[in-house]
Protein backbone atom coordinates (compact mmCIF):
# COMPACT_ATOMS: atom_id res chain seq x y z
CA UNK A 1 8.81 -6.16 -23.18
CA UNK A 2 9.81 -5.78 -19.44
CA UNK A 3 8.37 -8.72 -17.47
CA UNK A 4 6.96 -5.92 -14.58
CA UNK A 5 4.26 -6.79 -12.48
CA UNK A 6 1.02 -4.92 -10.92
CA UNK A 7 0.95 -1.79 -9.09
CA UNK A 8 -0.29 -2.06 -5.28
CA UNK A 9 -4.26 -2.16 -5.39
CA UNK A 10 -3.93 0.51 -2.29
CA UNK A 11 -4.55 3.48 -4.62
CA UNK A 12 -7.49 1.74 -6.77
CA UNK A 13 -10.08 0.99 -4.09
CA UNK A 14 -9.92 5.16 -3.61
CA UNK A 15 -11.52 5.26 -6.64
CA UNK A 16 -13.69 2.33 -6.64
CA UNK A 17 -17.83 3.25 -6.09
CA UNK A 18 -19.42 0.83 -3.11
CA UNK A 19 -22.90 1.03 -4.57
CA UNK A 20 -24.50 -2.43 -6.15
CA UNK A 21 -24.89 -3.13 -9.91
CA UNK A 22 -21.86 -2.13 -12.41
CA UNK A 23 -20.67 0.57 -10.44
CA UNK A 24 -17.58 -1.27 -9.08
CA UNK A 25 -16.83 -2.67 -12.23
CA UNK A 26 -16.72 1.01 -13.70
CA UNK A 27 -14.81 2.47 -10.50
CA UNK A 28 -12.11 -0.12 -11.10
CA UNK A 29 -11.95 0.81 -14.87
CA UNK A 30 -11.58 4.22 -14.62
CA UNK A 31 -8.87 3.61 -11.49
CA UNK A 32 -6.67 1.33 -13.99
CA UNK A 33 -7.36 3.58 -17.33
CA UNK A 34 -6.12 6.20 -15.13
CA UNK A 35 -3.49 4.72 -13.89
CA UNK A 36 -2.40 4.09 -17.62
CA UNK A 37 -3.20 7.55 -18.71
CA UNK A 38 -1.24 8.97 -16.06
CA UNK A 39 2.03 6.48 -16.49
CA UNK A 40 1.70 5.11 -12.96
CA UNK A 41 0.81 1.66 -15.17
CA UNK A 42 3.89 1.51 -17.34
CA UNK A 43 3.80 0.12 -20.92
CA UNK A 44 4.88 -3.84 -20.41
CA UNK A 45 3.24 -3.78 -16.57
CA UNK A 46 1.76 -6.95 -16.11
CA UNK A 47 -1.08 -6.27 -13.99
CA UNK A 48 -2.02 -9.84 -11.26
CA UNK A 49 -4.47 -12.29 -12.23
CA UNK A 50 -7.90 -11.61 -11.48
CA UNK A 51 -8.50 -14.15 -9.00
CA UNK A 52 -5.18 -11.93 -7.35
CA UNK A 53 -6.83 -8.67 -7.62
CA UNK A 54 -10.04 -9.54 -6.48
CA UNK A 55 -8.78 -11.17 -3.58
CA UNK A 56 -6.75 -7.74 -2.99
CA UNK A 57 -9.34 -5.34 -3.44
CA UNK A 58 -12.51 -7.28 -2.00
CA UNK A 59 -14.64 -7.93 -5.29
CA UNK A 60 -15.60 -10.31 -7.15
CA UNK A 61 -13.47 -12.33 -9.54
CA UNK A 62 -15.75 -11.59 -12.44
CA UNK A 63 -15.94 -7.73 -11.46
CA UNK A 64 -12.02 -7.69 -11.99
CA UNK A 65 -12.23 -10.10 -15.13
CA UNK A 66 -14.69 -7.44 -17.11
CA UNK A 67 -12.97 -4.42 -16.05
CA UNK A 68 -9.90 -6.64 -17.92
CA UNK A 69 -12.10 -6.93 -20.85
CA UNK A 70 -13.19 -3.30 -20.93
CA UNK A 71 -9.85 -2.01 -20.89
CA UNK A 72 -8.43 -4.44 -23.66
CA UNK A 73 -11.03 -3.65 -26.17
CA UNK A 74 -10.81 -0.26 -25.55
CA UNK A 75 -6.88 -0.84 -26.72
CA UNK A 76 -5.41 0.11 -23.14
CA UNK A 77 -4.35 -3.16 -21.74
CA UNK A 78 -3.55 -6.17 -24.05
CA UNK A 79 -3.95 -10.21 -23.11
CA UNK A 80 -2.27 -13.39 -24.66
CA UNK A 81 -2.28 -16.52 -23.47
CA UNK A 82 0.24 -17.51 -21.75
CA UNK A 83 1.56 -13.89 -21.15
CA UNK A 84 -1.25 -12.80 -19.21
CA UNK A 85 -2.71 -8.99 -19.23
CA UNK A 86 0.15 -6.00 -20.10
CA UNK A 87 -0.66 -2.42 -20.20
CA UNK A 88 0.08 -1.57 -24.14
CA UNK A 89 2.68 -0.59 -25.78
CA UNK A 90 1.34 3.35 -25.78
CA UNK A 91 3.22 7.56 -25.47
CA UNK A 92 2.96 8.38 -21.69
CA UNK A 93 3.40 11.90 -20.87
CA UNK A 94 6.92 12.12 -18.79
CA UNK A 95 6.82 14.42 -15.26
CA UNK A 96 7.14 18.20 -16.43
CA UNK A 97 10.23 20.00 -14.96
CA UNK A 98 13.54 18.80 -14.62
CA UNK A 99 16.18 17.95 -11.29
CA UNK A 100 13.80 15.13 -8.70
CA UNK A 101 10.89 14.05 -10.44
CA UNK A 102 8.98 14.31 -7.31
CA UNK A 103 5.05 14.80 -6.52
CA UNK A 104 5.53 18.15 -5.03
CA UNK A 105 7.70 19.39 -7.73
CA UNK A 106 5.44 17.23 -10.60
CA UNK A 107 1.96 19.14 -9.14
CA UNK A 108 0.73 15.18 -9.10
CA UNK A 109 -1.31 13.76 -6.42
CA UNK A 110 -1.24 10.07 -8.15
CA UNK A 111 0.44 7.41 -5.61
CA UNK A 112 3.48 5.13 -7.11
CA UNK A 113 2.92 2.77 -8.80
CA UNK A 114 4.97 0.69 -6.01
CA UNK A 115 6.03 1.48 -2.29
CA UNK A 116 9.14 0.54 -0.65
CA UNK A 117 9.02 2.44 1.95
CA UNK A 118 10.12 1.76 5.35
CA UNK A 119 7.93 1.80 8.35
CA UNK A 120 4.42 0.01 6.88
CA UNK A 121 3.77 -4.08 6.92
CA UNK A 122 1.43 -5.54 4.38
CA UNK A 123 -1.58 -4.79 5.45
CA UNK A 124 -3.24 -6.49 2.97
CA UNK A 125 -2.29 -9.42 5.60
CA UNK A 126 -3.99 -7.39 8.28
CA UNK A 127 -6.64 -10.74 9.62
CA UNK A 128 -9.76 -9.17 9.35
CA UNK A 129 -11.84 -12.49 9.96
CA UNK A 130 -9.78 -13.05 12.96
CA UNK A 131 -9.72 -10.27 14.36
CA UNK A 132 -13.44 -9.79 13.95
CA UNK A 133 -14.06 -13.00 15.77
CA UNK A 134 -11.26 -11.44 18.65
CA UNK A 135 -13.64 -8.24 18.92
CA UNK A 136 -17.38 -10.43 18.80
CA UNK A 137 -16.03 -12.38 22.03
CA UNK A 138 -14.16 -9.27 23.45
CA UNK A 139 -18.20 -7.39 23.26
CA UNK A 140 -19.69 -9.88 24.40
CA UNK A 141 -17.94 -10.35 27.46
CA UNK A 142 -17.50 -6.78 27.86
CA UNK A 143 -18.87 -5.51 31.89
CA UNK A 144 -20.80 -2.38 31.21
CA UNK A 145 -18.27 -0.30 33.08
CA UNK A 146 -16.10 -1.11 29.87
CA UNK A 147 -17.80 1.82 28.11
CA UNK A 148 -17.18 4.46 30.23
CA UNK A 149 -14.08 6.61 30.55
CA UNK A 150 -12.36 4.12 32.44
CA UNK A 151 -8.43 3.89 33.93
CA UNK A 152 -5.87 6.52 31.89
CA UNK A 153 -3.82 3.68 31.50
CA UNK A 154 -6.11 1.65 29.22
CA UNK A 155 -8.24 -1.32 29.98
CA UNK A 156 -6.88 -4.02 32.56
CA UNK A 157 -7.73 -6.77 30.58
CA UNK A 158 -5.45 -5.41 27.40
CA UNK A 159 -2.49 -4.72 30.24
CA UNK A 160 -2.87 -7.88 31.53
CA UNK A 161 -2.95 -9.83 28.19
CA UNK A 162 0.43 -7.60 27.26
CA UNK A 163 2.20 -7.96 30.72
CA UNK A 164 1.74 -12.19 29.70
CA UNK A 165 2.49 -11.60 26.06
CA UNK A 166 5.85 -9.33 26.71
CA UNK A 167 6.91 -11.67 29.28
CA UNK A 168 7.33 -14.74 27.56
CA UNK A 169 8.22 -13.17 23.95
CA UNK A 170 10.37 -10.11 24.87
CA UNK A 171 11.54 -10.79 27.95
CA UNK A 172 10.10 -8.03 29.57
CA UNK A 173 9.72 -7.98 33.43
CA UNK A 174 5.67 -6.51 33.50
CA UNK A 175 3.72 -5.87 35.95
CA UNK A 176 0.10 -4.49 34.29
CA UNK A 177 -0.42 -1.59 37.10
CA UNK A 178 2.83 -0.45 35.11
CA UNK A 179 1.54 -0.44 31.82
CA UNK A 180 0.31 2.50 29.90
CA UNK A 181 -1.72 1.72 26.95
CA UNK A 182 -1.10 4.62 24.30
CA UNK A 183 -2.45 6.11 21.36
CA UNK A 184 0.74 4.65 18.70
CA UNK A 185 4.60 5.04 19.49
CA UNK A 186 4.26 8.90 19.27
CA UNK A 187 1.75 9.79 21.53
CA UNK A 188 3.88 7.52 24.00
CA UNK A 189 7.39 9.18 23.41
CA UNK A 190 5.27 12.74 23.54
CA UNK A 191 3.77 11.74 27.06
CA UNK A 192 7.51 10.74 28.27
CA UNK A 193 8.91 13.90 26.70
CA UNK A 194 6.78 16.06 28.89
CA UNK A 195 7.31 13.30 31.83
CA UNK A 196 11.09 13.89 31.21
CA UNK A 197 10.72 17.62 30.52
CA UNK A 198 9.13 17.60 34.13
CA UNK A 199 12.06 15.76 35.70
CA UNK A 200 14.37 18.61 34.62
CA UNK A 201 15.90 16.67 31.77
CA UNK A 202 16.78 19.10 28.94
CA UNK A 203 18.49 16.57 26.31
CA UNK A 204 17.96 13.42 25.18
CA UNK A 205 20.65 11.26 23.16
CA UNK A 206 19.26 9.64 20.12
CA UNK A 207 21.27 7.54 16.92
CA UNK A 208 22.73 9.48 14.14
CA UNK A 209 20.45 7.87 11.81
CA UNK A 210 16.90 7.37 12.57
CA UNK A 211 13.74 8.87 12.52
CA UNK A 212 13.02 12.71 12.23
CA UNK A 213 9.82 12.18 13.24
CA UNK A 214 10.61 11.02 16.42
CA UNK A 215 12.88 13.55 17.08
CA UNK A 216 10.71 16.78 16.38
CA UNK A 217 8.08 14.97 19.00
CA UNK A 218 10.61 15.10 21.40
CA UNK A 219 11.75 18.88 20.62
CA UNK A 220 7.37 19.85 20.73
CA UNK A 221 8.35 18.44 24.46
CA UNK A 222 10.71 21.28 25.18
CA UNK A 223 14.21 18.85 24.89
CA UNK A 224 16.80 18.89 22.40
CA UNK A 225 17.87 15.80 20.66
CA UNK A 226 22.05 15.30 20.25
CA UNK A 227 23.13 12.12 17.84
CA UNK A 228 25.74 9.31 19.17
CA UNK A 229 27.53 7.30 16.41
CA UNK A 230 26.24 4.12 14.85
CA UNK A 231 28.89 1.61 13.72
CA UNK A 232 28.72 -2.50 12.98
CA UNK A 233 28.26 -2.93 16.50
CA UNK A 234 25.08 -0.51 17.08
CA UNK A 235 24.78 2.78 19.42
CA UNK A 236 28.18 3.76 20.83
CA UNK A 237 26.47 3.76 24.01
CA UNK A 238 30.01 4.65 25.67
CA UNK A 239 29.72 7.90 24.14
CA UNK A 240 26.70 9.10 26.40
CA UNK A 241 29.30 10.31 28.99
CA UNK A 242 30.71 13.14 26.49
CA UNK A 243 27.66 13.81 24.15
CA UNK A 244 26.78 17.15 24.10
CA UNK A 245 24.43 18.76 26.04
CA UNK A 246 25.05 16.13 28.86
CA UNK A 247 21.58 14.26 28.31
CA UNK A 248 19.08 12.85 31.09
CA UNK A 249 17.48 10.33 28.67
CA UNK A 250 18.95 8.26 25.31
CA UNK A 251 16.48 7.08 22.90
CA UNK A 252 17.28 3.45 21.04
CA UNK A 253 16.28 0.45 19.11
CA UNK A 254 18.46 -1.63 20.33
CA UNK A 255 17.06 -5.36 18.79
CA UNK A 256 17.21 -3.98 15.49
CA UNK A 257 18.76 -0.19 14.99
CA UNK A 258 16.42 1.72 12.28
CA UNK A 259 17.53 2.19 9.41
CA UNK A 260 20.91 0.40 10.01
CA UNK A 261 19.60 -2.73 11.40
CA UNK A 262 22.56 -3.73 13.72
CA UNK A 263 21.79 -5.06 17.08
CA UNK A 264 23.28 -3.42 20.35
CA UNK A 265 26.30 -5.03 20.83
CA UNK A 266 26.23 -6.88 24.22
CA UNK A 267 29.18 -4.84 26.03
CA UNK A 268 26.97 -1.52 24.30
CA UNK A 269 23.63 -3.01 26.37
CA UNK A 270 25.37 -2.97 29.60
CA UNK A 271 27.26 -0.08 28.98
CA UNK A 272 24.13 1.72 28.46
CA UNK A 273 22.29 0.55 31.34
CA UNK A 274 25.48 1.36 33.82
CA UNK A 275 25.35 4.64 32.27
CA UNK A 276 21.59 5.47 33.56
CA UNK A 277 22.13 3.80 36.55
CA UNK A 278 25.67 6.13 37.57
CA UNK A 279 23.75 9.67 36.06
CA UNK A 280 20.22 9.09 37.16
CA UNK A 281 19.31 8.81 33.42
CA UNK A 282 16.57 7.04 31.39
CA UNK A 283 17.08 4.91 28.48
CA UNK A 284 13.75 4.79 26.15
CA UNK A 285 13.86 1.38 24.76
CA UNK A 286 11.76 1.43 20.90
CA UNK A 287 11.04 -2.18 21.04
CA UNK A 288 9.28 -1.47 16.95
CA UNK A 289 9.62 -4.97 15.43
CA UNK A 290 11.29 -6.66 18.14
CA UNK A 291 9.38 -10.17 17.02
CA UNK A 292 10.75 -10.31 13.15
CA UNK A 293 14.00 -11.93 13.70
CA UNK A 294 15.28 -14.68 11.05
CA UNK A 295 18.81 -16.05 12.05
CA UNK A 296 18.00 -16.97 15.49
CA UNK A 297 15.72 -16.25 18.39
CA UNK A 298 14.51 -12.85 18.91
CA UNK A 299 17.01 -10.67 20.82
CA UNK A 300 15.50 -9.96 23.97
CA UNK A 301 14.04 -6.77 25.55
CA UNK A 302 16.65 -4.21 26.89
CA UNK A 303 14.46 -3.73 29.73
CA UNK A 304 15.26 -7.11 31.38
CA UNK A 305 18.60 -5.87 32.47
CA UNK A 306 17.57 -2.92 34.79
CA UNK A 307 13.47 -2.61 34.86
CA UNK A 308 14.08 0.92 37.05
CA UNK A 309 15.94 2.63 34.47
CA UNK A 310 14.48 1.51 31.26
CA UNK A 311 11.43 2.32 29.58
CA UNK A 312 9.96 -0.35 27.27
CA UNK A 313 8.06 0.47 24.41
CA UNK A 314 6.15 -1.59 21.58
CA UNK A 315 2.90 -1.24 19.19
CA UNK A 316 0.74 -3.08 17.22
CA UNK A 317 1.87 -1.03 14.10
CA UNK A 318 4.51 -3.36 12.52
CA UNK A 319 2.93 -6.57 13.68
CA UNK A 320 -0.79 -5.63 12.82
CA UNK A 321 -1.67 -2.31 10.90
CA UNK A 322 -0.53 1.00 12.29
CA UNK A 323 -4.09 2.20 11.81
CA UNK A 324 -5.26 0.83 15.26
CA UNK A 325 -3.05 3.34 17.01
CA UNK A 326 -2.41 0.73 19.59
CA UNK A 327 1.17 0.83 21.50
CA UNK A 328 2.27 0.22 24.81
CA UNK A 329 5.16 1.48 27.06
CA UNK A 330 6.03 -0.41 30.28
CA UNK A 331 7.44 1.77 32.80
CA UNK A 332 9.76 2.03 35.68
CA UNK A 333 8.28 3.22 39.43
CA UNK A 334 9.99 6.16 39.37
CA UNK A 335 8.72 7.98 36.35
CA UNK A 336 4.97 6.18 36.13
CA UNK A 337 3.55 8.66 38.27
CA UNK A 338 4.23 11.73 35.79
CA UNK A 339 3.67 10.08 32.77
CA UNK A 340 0.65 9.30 33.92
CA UNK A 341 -0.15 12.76 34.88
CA UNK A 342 0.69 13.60 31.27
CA UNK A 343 -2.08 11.87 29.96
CA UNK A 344 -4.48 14.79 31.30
CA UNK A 345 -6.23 11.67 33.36
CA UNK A 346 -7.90 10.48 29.86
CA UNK A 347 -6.48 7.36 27.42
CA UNK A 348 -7.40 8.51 23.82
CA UNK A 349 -7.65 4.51 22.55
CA UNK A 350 -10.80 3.11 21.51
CA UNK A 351 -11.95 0.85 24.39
CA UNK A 352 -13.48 -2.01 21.81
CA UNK A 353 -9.96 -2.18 20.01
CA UNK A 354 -8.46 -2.32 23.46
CA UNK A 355 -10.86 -5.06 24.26
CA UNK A 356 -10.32 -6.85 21.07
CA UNK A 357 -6.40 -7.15 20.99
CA UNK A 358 -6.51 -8.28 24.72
CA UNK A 359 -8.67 -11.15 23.36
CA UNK A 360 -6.45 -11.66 20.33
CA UNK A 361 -3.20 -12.03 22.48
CA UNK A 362 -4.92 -14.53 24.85
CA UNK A 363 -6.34 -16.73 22.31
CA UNK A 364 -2.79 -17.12 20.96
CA UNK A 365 -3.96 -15.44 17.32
CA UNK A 366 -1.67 -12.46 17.84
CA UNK A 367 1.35 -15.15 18.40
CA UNK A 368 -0.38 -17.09 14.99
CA UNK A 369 -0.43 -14.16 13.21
CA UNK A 370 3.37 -12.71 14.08
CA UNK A 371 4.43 -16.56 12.89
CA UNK A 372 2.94 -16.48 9.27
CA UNK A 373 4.08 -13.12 8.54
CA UNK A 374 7.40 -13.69 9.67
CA UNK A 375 7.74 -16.68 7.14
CA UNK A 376 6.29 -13.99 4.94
CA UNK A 377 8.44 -11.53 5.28
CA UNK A 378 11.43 -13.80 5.49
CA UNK A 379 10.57 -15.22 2.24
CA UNK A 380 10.60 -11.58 0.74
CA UNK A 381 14.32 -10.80 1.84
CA UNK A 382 15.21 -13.79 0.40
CA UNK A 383 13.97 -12.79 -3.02
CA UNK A 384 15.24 -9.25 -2.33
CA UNK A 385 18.27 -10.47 -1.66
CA UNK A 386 18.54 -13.00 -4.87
CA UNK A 387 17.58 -10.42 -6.98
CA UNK A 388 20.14 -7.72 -6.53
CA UNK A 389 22.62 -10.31 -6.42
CA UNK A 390 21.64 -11.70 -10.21
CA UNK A 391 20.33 -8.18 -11.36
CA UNK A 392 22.24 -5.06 -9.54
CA UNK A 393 25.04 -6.74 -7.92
CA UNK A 394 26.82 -3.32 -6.57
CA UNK A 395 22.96 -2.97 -4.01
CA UNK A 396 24.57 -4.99 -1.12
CA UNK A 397 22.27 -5.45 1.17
CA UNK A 398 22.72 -5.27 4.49
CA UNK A 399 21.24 -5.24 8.36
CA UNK A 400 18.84 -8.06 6.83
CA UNK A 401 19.02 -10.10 10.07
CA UNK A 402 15.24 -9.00 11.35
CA UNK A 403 12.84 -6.24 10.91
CA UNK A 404 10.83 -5.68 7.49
CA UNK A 405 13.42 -3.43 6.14
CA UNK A 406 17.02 -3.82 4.28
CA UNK A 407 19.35 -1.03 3.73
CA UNK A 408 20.96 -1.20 0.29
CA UNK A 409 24.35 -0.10 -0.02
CA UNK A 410 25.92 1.43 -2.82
CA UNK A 411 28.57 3.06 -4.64
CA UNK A 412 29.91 6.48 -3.41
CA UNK A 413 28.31 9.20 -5.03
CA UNK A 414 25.00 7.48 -6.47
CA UNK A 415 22.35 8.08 -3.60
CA UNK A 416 20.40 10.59 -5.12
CA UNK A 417 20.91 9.29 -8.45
CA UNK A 418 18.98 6.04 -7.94
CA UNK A 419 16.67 7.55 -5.66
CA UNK A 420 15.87 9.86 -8.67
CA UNK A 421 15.97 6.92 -10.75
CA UNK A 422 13.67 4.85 -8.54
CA UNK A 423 10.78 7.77 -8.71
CA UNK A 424 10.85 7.44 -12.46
CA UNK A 425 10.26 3.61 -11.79
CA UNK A 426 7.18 4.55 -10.37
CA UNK A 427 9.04 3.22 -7.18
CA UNK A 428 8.72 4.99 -3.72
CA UNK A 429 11.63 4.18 -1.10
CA UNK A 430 14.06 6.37 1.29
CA UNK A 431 17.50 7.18 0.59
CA UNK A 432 19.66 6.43 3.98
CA UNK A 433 20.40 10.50 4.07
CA UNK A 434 16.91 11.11 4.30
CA UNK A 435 17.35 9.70 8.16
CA UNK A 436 20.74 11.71 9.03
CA UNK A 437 20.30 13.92 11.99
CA UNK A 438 20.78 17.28 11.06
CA UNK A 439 23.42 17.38 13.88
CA UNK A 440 25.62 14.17 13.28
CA UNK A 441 28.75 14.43 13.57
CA UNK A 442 30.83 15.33 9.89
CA UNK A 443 31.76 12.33 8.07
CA UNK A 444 31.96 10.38 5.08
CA UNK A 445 28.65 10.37 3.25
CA UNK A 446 27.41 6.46 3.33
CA UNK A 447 25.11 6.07 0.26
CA UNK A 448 22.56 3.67 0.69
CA UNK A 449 18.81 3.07 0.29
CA UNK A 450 16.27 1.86 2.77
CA UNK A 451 14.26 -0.07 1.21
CA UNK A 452 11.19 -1.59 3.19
CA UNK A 453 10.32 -5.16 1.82
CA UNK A 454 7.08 -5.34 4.43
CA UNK A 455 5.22 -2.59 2.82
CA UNK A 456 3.97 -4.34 -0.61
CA UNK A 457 0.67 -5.99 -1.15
CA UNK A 458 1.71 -9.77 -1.99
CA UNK A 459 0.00 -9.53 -5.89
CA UNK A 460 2.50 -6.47 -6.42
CA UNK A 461 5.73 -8.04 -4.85
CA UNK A 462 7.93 -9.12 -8.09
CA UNK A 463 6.52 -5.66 -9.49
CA UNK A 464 8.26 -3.42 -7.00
CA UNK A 465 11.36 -5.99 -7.05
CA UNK A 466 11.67 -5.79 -10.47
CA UNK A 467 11.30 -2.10 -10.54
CA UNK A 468 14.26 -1.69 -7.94
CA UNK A 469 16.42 -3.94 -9.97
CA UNK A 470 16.01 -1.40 -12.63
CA UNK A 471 16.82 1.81 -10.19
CA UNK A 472 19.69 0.55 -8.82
CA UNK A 473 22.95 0.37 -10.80
């Protein structure tokens, strides 16, 4: 019997009903029959305790315990002693069709059973009784004026607490009248794509791998995107003089490159900043998870070296929970004035949230928070990295320095293979292709998988680990 552990409670609470009495013990059953019926619960799955699920989902310990009890006499989970509570040994329909077993191609709406994907923390670590204290004391002391449609930029008190914060963890030279409070790391490199657009800039240099995302916000702006190389040493920054297109502005995440997760190689950071400095151009510096490092100190801002040419941006999304749509970009004299005027003279972010995570930087429980998870998450590679090297020794992982991703490398000709293989785990993750520009430069195919350690509640950890193990060859 496969020793697999519980899928992520993310997708039961959908189906969980609020109201008092039994009705939460009933939601849960029918989420995890369901997720039996449907084969998102595997035969073998051994689902957490229910001390771990409660805690997960918000109920109480007993709620969790019946629904156990329901479901076992009812012959669709089984419990032992000592081997806790499986999902039975019982025919599960396999996905119709054949090629990708995919949702799209499936017709199924169901979520995996676990997610690897790139991009998300845990945010079943989000610190909800902190940060409701942080936004009690941030209304209370909020002036009146607070409420009103207030400064484009965002509130002075959450510019302030940043210009500290950036300062003395980042290394970023901040002055708050400077600072732009936006709406997430899109809505940002949207308002500088239109800034830039204005300027007369027509291309902007990004990596060959990276996010597509990213890129089509920039081509909504009116500019086109051209890839430079990525190699062991990050962005081959000395290529900006001969990229096509000749661009005015090079995008980068230059602490840790995503996917890759090489840092910009020192000679590469001043090669970079030279290059804007000669040309007029602007680098746009995607500071993302610039505070996760685990060999040494964090590598510091790119900004620091020329705060004229370089744009600084960072959000709440990797540290927090990207649901608070809380970023920041830090910007040079030059180009404030029509980014600014890009913002239509109105800042889309909440004013209370504003209020709250100024108050949670200066009471030090943002800096709290960032040091827990990054034991956390630290703790995670580690087992990620044990694993595949008892279990699937030919997954080498790699650019596992910082961030909340690794990028799994593997032999030629088996991407889409294991990330077939993977779906059929019940397992959702990117294969490394998946980030290729569509305009990189010919080359041998690198298979790999990006596989994002943050993302998993802690409860359903070992289960998405042990489902990799079983993906990859």
């Amino acid at each position: 019997m496969p020793n697999q552990r519980a899928t992520s409670a993310l997708d039961l609470h959908l189906h969980l009903d609020r109201n008092a009495g039994t009705g939460l013990r009933r939601g849960l059953t029918t989420a995890l029959r369901e997720a039996v019926r449907t084969g998102r619960l595997t035969p073998g799955t051994r689902l957490p305790s229910s001390r771990a699920l409660a805690a997960d989902l918000g109920l109480a310990r007993n709620t969790v315990a019946e629904a156990y009890a329901d479901l076992v006499a009812e012959g669709w989970l089984t419990a032992r002693q000592g081997s806790g509570t499986r999902v039975a040994d019982r025919p599960v329909a396999a996905p119709r069709g054949t090629g990708t077993p995919s949702r799209a191609r499936s017709g199924s709406t169901s979520r995996p059973a676990y997610d690897l994907t790139p991009g998300t923390p845990d945010l079943a670590s989000f610190p909800r009784a902190e940060w409701l204290r942080a936004a009690r004391r941030a209304l209370a002391r909020a002036p009146h004026e607070a409420l009103g449609y207030g400064d484009p930029r965002g509130r002075p008190e959450l510019r302030a607490a940043l210009a500290g914060y950036l300062a003395r963890s980042r290394g970023v030279r901040a002055d708050p009248e400077r600072i732009l409070v936006c709406a997430g790391f899109t809505h940002g490199l949207s308002l500088l794509g239109t800034a830039l657009r204005e300027r007369g800039v027509r291309t902007v240099a990004v990596d060959e791998y990276g996010l597509d995302v990213h890129w089509d916000v920039l081509t909504r702006a009116g500019l086109r995107t051209t890839p430079l190389p990525v190699d062991a040493h990050g962005t081959r920054t000395t290529d900006l003089s001969t990229a096509r297109g000749g661009p005015g502005a090079v995008l980068l995440t230059p602490a840790h490159q995503f996917p890759l997760g090489v840092s910009l190689h020192p000679e590469r950071r001043a090669a970079v900043v030279d290059w804007a400095r000669r040309t007029g151009g602007w680098v746009l510096e995607d500071d993302y998870d610039g505070e996760f490092r685990y060999d040494r100190q964090p590598v510091g801002a790119l900004q620091d070296l020329d705060p004229e040419r370089v744009v600084h941006l960072g959000t709440a999304s990797k540290a927090l929970a990207p649901g608070l749509r809380l970023a920041w970009m830090v910007l040079p004299p030059a180009l404030a004035g029509q980014v600014l005027e890009a913002t239509g003279g109105h800042n889309p972010c909440g004013v209370l949230d504003q209020l709250t995570l100024a108050e949670f930087l200066a009471s030090g429980a943002y800096d709290r928070h960032v040091r827990a998870s990054r034991l956390r998450y630290r703790r995670r590679r580690d087992q990620l990295v044990a694993a595949l090297a008892a279990r699937a020794p030919e997954a080498r992982p790699t650019g596992i320095a910082a961030g909340l991703h690794a990028v799994l490398r593997l032999p030629p000709g088996t991407e889409q293979s294991v990330v077939r293989a993977a779906v059929w785990q019940g397992l959702a993750l990117h294969g490394l292709a998946a980030h290729r520009h569509p305009e990189a430069a010919p080359g041998p195919a690198a298979d790999a998988l990006v596989v994002g350690y943050g993302t998993p509640p802690d409860h359903a950890w070992s289960g998405a680990l042990d489902a990799l193990c079983r993906a990859v060859p």
